[in-house]
PDB file of N, CA and C in Angstrom:
ATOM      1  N   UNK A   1       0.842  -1.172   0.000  1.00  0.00           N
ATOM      2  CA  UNK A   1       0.000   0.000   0.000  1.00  0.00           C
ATOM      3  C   UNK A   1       0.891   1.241   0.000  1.00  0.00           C
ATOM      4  N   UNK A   2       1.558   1.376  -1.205  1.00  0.00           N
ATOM      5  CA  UNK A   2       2.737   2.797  -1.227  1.00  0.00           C
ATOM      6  C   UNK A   2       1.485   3.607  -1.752  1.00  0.00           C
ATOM      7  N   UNK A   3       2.092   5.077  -1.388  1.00  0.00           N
ATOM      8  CA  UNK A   3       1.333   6.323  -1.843  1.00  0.00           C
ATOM      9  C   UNK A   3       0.469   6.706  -1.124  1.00  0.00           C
ATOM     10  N   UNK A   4      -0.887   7.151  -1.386  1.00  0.00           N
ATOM     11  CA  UNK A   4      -1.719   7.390  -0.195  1.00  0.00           C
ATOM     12  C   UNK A   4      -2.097   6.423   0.503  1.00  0.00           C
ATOM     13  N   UNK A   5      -2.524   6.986   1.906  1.00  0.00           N
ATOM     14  CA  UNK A   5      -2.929   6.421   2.752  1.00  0.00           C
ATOM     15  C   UNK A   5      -4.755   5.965   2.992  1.00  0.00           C
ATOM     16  N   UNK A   6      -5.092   5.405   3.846  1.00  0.00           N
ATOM     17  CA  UNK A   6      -6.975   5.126   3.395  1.00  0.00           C
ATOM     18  C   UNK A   6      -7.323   6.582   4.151  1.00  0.00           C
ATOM     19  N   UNK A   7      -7.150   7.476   4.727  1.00  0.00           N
ATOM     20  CA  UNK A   7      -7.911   8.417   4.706  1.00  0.00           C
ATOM     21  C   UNK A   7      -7.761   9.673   3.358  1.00  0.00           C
ATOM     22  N   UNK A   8      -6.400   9.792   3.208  1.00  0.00           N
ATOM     23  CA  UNK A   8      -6.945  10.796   1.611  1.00  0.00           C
ATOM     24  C   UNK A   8      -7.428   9.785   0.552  1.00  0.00           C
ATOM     25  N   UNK A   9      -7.210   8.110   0.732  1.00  0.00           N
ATOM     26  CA  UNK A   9      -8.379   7.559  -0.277  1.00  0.00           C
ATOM     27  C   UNK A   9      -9.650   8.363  -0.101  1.00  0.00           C
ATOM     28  N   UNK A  10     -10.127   7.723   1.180  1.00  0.00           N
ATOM     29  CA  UNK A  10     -11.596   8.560   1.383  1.00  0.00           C
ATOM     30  C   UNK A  10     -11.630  10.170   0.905  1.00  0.00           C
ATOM     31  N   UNK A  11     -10.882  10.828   1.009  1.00  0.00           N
ATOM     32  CA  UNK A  11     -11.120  12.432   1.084  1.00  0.00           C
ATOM     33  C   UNK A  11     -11.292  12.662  -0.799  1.00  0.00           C
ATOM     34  N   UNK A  12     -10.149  11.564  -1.384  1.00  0.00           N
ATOM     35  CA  UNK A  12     -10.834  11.473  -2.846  1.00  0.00           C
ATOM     36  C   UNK A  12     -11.888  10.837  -3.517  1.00  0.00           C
ATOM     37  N   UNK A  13     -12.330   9.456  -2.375  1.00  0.00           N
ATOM     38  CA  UNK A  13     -13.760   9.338  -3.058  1.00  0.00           C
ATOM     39  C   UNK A  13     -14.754  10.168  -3.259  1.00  0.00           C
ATOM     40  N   UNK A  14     -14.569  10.959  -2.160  1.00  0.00           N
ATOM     41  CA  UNK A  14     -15.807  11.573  -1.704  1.00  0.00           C
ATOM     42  C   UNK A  14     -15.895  13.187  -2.572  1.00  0.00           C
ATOM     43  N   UNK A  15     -14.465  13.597  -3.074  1.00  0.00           N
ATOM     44  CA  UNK A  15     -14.158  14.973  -3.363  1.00  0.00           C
ATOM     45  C   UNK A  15     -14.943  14.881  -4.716  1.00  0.00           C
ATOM     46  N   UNK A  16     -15.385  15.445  -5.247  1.00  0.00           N
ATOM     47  CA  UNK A  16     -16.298  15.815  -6.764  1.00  0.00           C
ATOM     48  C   UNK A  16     -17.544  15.452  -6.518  1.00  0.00           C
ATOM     49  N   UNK A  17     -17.725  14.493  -5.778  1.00  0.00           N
ATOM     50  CA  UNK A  17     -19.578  14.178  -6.034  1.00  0.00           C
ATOM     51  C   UNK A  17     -20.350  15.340  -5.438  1.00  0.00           C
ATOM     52  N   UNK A  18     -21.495  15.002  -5.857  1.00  0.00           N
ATOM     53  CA  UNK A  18     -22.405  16.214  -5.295  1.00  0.00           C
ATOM     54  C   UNK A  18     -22.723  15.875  -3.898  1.00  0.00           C
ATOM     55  N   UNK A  19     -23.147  17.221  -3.314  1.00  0.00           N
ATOM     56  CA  UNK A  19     -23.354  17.063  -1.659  1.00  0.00           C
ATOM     57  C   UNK A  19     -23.938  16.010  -1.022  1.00  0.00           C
ATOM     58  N   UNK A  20     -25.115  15.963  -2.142  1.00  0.00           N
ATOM     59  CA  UNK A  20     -25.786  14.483  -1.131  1.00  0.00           C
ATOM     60  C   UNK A  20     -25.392  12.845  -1.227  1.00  0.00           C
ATOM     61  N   UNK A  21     -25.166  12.858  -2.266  1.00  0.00           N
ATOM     62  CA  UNK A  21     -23.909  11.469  -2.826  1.00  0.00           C
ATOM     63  C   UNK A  21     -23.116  11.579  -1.497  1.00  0.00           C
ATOM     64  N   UNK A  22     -22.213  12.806  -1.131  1.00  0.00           N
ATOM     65  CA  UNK A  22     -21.036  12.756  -0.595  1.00  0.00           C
ATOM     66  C   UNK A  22     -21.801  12.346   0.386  1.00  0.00           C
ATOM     67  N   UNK A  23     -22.649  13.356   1.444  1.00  0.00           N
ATOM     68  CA  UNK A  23     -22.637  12.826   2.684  1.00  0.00           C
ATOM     69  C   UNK A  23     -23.329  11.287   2.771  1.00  0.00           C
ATOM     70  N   UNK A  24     -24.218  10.559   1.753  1.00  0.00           N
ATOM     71  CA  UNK A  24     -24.328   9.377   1.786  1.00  0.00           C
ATOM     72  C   UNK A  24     -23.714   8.585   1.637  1.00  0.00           C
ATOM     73  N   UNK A  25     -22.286   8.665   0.987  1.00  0.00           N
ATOM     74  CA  UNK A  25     -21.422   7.957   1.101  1.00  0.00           C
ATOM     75  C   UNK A  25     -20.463   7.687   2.001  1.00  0.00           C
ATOM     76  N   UNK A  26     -20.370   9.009   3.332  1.00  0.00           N
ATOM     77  CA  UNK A  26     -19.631   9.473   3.715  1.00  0.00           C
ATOM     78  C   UNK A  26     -20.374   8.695   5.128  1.00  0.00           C
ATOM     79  N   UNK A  27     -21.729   8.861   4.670  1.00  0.00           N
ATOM     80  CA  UNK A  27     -22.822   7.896   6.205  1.00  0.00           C
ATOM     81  C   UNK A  27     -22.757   6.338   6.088  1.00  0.00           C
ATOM     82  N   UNK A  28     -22.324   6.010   4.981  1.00  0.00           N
ATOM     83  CA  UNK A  28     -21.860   4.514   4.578  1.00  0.00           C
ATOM     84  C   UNK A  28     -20.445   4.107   4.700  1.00  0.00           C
ATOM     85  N   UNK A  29     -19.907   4.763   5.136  1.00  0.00           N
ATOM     86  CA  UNK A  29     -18.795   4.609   6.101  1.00  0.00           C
ATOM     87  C   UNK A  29     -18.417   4.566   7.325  1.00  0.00           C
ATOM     88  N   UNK A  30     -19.336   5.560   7.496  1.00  0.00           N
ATOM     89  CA  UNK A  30     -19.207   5.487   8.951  1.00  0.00           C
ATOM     90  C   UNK A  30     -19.786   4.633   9.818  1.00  0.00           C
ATOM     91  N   UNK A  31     -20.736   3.761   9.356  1.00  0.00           N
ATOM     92  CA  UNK A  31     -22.140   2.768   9.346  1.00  0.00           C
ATOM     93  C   UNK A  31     -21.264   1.823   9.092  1.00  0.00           C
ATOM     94  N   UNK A  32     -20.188   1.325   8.497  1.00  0.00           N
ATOM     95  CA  UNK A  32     -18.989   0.593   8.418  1.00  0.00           C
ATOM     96  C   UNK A  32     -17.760   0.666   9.840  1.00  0.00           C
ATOM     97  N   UNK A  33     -17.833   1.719  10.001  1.00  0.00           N
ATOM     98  CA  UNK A  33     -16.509   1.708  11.173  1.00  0.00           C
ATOM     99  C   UNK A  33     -17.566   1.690  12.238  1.00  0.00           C
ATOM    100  N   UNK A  34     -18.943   1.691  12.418  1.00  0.00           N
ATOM    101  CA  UNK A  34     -19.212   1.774  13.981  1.00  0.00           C
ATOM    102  C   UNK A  34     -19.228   0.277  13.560  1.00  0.00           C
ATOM    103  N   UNK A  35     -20.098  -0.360  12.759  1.00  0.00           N
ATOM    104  CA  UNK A  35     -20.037  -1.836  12.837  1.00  0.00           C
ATOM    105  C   UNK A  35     -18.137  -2.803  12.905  1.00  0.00           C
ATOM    106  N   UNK A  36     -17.586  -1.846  12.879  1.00  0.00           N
ATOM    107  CA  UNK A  36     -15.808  -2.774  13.367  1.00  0.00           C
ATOM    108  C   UNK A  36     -15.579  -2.160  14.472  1.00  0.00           C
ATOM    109  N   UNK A  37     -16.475  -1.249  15.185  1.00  0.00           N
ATOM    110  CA  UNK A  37     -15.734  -0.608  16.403  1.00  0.00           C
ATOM    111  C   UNK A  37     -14.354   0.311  16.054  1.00  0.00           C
ATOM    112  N   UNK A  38     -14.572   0.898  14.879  1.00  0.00           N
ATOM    113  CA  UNK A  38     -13.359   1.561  14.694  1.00  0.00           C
ATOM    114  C   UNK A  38     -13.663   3.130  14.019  1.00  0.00           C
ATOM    115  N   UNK A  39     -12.387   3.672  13.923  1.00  0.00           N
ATOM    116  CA  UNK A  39     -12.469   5.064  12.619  1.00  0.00           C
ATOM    117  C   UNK A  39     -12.757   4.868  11.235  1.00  0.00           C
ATOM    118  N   UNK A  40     -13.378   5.653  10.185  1.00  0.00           N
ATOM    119  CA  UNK A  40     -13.271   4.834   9.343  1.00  0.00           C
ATOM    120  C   UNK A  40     -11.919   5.239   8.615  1.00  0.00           C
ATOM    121  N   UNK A  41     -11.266   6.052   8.591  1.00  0.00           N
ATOM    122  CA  UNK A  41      -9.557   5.389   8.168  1.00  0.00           C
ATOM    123  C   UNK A  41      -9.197   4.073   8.878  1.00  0.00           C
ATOM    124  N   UNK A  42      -9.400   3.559  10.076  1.00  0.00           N
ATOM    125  CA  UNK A  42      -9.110   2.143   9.999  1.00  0.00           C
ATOM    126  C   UNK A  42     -10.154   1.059   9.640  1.00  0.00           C
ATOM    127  N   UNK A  43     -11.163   1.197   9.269  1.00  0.00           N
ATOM    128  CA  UNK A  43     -12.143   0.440   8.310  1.00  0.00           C
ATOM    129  C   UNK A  43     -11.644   0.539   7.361  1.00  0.00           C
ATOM    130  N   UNK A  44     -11.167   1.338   6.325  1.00  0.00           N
ATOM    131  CA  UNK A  44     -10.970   1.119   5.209  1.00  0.00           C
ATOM    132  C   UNK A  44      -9.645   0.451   5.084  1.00  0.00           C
ATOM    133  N   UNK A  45      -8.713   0.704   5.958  1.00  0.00           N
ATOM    134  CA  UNK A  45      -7.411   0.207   6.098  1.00  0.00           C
ATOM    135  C   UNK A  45      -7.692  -1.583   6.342  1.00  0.00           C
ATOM    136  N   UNK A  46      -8.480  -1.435   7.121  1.00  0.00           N
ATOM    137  CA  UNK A  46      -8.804  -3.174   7.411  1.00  0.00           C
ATOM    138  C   UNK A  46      -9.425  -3.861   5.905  1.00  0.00           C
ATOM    139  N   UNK A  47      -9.818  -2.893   5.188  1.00  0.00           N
ATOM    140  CA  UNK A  47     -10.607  -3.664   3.848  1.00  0.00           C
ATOM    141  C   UNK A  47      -9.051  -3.630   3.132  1.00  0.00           C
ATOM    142  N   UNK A  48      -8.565  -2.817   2.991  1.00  0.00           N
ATOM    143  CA  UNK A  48      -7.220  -2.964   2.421  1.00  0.00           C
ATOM    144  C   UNK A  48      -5.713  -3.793   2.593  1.00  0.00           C
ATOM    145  N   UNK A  49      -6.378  -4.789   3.346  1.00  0.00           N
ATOM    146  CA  UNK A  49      -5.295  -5.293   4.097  1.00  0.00           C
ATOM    147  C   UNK A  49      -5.367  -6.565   2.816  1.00  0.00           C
ATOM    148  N   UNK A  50      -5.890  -7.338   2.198  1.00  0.00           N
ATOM    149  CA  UNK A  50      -6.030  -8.508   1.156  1.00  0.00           C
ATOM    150  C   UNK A  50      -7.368  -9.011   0.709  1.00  0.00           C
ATOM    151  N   UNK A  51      -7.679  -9.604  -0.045  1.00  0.00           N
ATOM    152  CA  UNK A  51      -8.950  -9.944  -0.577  1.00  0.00           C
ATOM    153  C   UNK A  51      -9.444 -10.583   0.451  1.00  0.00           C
ATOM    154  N   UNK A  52      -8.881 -11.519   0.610  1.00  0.00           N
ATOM    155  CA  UNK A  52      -9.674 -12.684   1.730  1.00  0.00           C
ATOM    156  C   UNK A  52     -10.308 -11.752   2.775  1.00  0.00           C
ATOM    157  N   UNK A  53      -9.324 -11.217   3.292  1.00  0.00           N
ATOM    158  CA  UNK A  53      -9.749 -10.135   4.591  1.00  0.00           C
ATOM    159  C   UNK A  53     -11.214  -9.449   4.349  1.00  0.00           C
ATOM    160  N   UNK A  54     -10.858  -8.551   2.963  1.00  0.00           N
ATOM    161  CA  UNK A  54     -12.083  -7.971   2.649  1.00  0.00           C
ATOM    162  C   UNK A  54     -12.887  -8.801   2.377  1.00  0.00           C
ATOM    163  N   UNK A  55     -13.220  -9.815   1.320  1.00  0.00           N
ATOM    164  CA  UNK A  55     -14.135 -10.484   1.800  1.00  0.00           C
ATOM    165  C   UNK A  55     -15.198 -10.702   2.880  1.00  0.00           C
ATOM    166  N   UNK A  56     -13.923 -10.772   3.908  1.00  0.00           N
ATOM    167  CA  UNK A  56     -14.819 -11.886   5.370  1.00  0.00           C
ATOM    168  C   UNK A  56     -15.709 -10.554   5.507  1.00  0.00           C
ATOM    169  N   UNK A  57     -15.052  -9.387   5.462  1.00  0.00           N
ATOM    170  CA  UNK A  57     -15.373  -8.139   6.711  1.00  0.00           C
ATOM    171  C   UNK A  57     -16.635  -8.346   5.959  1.00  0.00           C
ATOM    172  N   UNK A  58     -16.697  -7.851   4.215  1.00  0.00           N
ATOM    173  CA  UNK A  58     -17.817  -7.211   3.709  1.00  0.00           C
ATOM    174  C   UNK A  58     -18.962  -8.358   3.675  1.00  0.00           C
ATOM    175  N   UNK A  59     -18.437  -9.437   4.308  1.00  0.00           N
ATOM    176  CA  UNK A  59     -19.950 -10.683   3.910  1.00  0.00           C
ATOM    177  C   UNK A  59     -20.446 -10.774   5.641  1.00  0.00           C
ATOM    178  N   UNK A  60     -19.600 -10.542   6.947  1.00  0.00           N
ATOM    179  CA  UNK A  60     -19.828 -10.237   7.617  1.00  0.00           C
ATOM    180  C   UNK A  60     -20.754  -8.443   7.704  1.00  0.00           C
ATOM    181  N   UNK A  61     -20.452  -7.912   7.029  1.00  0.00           N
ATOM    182  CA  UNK A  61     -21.043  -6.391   7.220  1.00  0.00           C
ATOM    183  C   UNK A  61     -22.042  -6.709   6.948  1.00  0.00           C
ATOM    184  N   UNK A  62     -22.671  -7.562   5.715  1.00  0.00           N
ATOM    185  CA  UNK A  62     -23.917  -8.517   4.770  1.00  0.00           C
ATOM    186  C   UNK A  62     -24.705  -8.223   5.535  1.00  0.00           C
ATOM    187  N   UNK A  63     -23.947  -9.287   6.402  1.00  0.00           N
ATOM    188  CA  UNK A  63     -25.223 -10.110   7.140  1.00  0.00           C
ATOM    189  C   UNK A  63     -25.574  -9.234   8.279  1.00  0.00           C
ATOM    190  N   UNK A  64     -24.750  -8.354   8.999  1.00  0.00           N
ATOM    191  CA  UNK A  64     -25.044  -7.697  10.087  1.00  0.00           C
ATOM    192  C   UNK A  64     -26.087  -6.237   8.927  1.00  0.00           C
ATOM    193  N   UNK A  65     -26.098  -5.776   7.949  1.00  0.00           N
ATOM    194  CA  UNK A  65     -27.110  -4.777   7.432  1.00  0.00           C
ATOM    195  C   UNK A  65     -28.534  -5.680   7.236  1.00  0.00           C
ATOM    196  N   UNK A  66     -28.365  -6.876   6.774  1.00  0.00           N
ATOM    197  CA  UNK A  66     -29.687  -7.997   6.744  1.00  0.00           C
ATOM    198  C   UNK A  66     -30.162  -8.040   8.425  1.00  0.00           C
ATOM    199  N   UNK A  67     -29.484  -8.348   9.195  1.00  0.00           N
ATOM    200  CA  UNK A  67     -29.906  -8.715  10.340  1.00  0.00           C
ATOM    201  C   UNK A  67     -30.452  -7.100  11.220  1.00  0.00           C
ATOM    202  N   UNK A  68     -29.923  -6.330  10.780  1.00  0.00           N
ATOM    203  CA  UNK A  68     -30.638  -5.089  11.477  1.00  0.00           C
ATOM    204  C   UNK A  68     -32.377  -4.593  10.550  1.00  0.00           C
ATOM    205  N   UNK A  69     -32.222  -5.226   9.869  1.00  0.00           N
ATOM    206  CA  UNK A  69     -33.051  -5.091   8.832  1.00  0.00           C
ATOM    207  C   UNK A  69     -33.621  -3.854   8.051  1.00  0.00           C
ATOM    208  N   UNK A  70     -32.498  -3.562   7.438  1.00  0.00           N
ATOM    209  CA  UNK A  70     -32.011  -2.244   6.892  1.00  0.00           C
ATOM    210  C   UNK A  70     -32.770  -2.600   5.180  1.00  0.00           C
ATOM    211  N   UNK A  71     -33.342  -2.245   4.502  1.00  0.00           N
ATOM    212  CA  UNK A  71     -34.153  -2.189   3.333  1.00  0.00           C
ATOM    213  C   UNK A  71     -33.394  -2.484   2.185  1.00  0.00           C
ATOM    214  N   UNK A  72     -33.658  -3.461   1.079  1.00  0.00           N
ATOM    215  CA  UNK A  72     -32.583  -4.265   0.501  1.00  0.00           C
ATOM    216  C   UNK A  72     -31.630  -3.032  -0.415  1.00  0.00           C
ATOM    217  N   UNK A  73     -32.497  -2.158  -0.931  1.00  0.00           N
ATOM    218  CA  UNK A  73     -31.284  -1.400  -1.580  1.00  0.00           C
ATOM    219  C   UNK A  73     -30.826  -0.455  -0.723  1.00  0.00           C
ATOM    220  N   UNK A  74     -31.008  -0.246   0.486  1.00  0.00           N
ATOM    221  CA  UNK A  74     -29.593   0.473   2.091  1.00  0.00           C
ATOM    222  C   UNK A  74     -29.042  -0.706   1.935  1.00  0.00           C
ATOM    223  N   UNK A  75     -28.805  -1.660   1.572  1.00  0.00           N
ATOM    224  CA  UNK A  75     -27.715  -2.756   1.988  1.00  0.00           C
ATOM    225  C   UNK A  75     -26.811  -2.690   0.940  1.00  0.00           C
ATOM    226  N   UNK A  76     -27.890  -2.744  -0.611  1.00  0.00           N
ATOM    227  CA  UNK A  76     -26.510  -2.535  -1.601  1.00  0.00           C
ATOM    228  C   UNK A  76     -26.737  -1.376  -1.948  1.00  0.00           C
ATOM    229  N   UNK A  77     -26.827  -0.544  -1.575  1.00  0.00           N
ATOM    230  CA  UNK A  77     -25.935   1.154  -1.454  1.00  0.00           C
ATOM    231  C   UNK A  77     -24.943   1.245  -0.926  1.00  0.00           C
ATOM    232  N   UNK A  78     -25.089  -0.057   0.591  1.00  0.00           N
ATOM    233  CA  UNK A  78     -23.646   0.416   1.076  1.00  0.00           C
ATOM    234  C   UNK A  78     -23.002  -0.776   1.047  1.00  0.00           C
ATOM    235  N   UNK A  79     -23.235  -1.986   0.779  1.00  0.00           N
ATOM    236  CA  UNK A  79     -22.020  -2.274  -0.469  1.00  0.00           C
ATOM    237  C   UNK A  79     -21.290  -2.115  -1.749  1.00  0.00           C
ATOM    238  N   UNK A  80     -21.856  -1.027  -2.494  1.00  0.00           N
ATOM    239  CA  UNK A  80     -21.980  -0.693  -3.524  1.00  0.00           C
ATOM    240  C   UNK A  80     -20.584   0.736  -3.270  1.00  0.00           C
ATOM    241  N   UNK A  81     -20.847   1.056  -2.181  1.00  0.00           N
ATOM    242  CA  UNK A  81     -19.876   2.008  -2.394  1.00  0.00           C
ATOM    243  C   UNK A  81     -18.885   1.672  -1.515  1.00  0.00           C
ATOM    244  N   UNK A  82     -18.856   0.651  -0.808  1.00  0.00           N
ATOM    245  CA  UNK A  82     -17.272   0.097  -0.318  1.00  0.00           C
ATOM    246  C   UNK A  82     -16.583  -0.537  -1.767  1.00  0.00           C
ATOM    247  N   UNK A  83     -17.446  -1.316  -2.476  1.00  0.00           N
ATOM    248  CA  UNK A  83     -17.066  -1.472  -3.756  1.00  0.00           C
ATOM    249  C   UNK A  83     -16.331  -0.747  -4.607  1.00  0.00           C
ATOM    250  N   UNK A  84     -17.112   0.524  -4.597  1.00  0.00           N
ATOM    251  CA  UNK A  84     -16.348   1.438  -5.511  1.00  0.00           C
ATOM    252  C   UNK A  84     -15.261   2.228  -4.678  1.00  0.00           C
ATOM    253  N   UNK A  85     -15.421   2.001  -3.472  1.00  0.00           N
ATOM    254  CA  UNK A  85     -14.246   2.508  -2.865  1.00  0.00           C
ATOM    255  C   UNK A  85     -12.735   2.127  -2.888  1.00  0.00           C
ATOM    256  N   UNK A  86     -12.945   0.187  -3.181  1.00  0.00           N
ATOM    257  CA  UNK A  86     -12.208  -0.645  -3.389  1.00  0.00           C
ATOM    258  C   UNK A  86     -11.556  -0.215  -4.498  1.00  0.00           C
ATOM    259  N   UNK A  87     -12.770   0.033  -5.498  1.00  0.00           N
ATOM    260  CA  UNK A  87     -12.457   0.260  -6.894  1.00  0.00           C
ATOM    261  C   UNK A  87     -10.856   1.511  -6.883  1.00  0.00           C
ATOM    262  N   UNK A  88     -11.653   2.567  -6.707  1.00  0.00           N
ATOM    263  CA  UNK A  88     -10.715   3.688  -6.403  1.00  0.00           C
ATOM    264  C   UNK A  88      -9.101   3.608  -5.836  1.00  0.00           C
ATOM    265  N   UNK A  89      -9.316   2.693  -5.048  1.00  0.00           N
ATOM    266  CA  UNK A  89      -7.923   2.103  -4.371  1.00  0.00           C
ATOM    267  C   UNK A  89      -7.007   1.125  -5.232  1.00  0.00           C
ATOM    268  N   UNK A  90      -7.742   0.436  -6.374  1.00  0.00           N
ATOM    269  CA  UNK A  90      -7.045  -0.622  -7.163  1.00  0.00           C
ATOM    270  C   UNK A  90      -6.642   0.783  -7.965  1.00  0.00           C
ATOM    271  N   UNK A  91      -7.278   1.945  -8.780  1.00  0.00           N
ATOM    272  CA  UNK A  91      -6.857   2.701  -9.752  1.00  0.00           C
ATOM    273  C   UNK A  91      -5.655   3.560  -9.230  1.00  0.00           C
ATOM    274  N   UNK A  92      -6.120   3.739  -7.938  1.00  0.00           N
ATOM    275  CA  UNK A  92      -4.690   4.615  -7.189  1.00  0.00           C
ATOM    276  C   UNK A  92      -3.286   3.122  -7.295  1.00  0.00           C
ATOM    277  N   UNK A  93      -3.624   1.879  -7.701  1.00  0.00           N
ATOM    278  CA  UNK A  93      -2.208   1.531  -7.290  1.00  0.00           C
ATOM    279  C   UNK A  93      -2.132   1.114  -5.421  1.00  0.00           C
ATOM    280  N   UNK A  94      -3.381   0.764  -5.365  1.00  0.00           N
ATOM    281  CA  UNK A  94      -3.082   0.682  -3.729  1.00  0.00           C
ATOM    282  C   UNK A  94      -3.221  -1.084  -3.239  1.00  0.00           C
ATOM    283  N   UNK A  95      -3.856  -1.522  -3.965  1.00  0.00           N
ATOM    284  CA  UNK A  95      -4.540  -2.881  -4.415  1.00  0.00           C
ATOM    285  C   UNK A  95      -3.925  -3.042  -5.554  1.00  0.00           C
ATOM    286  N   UNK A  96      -4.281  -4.872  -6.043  1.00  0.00           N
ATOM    287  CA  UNK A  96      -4.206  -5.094  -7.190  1.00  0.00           C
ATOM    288  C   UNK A  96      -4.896  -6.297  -7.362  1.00  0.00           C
ATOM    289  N   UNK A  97      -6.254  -6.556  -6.463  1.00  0.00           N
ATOM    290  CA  UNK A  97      -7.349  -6.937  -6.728  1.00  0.00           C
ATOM    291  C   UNK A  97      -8.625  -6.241  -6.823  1.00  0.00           C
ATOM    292  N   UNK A  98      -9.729  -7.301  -6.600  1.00  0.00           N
ATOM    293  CA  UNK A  98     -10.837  -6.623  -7.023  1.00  0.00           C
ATOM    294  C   UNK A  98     -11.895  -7.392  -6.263  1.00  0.00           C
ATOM    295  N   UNK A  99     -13.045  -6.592  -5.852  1.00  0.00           N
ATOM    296  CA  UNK A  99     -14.138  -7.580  -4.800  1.00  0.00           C
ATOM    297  C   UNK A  99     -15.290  -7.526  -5.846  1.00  0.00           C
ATOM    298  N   UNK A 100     -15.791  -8.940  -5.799  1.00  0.00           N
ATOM    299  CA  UNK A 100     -16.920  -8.902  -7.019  1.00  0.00           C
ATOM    300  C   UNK A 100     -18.380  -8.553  -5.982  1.00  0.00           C
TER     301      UNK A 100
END
């Protein structure tokens, strides 16, 4: 993981979209780090650690947005943009996989 770090990842996902994108994306993160008990620079750092890893977290996150019973597209909204967050991190060179 040379170059940036996962918080100016985040500060560039989030930089260009429009306001409400941002802060919904920005609430789908954070909805991510309370569910690890963490910041989300270290949520995202924990997704960045290898596929497998990410994996577990994001099929664990699954099931904990199913089990709160959060409405099926709040679940893939906010897998959808750890996804593309992932995404962002393979184009920076930070990764060199990919989460389907």
């Amino acid at each position: 993981m040379e170059g940036i770090g996962p918080g100016e990842l985040v500060r560039r996902f989030l930089s260009g979209r429009s306001p409400a994108t941002a802060r919904a994306y920005a609430a789908d993160l954070e909805d991510l780090a309370r569910f690890l008990g963490t910041s989300i620079e270290d949520a995202v750092r924990s997704l960045l650690l290898g596929p497998e890893s990410a994996r577990r977290r994001l099929l664990e996150y699954a099931v904990d947005l199913r089990r709160r019973g959060l409405a099926p597209a709040t679940r893939r909204r906010r897998l959808a943009t750890l996804r593309a967050l992932l995404g962002m991190a393979r184009e920076q060179g930070m990764i060199t996989w990919a989460v389907e």
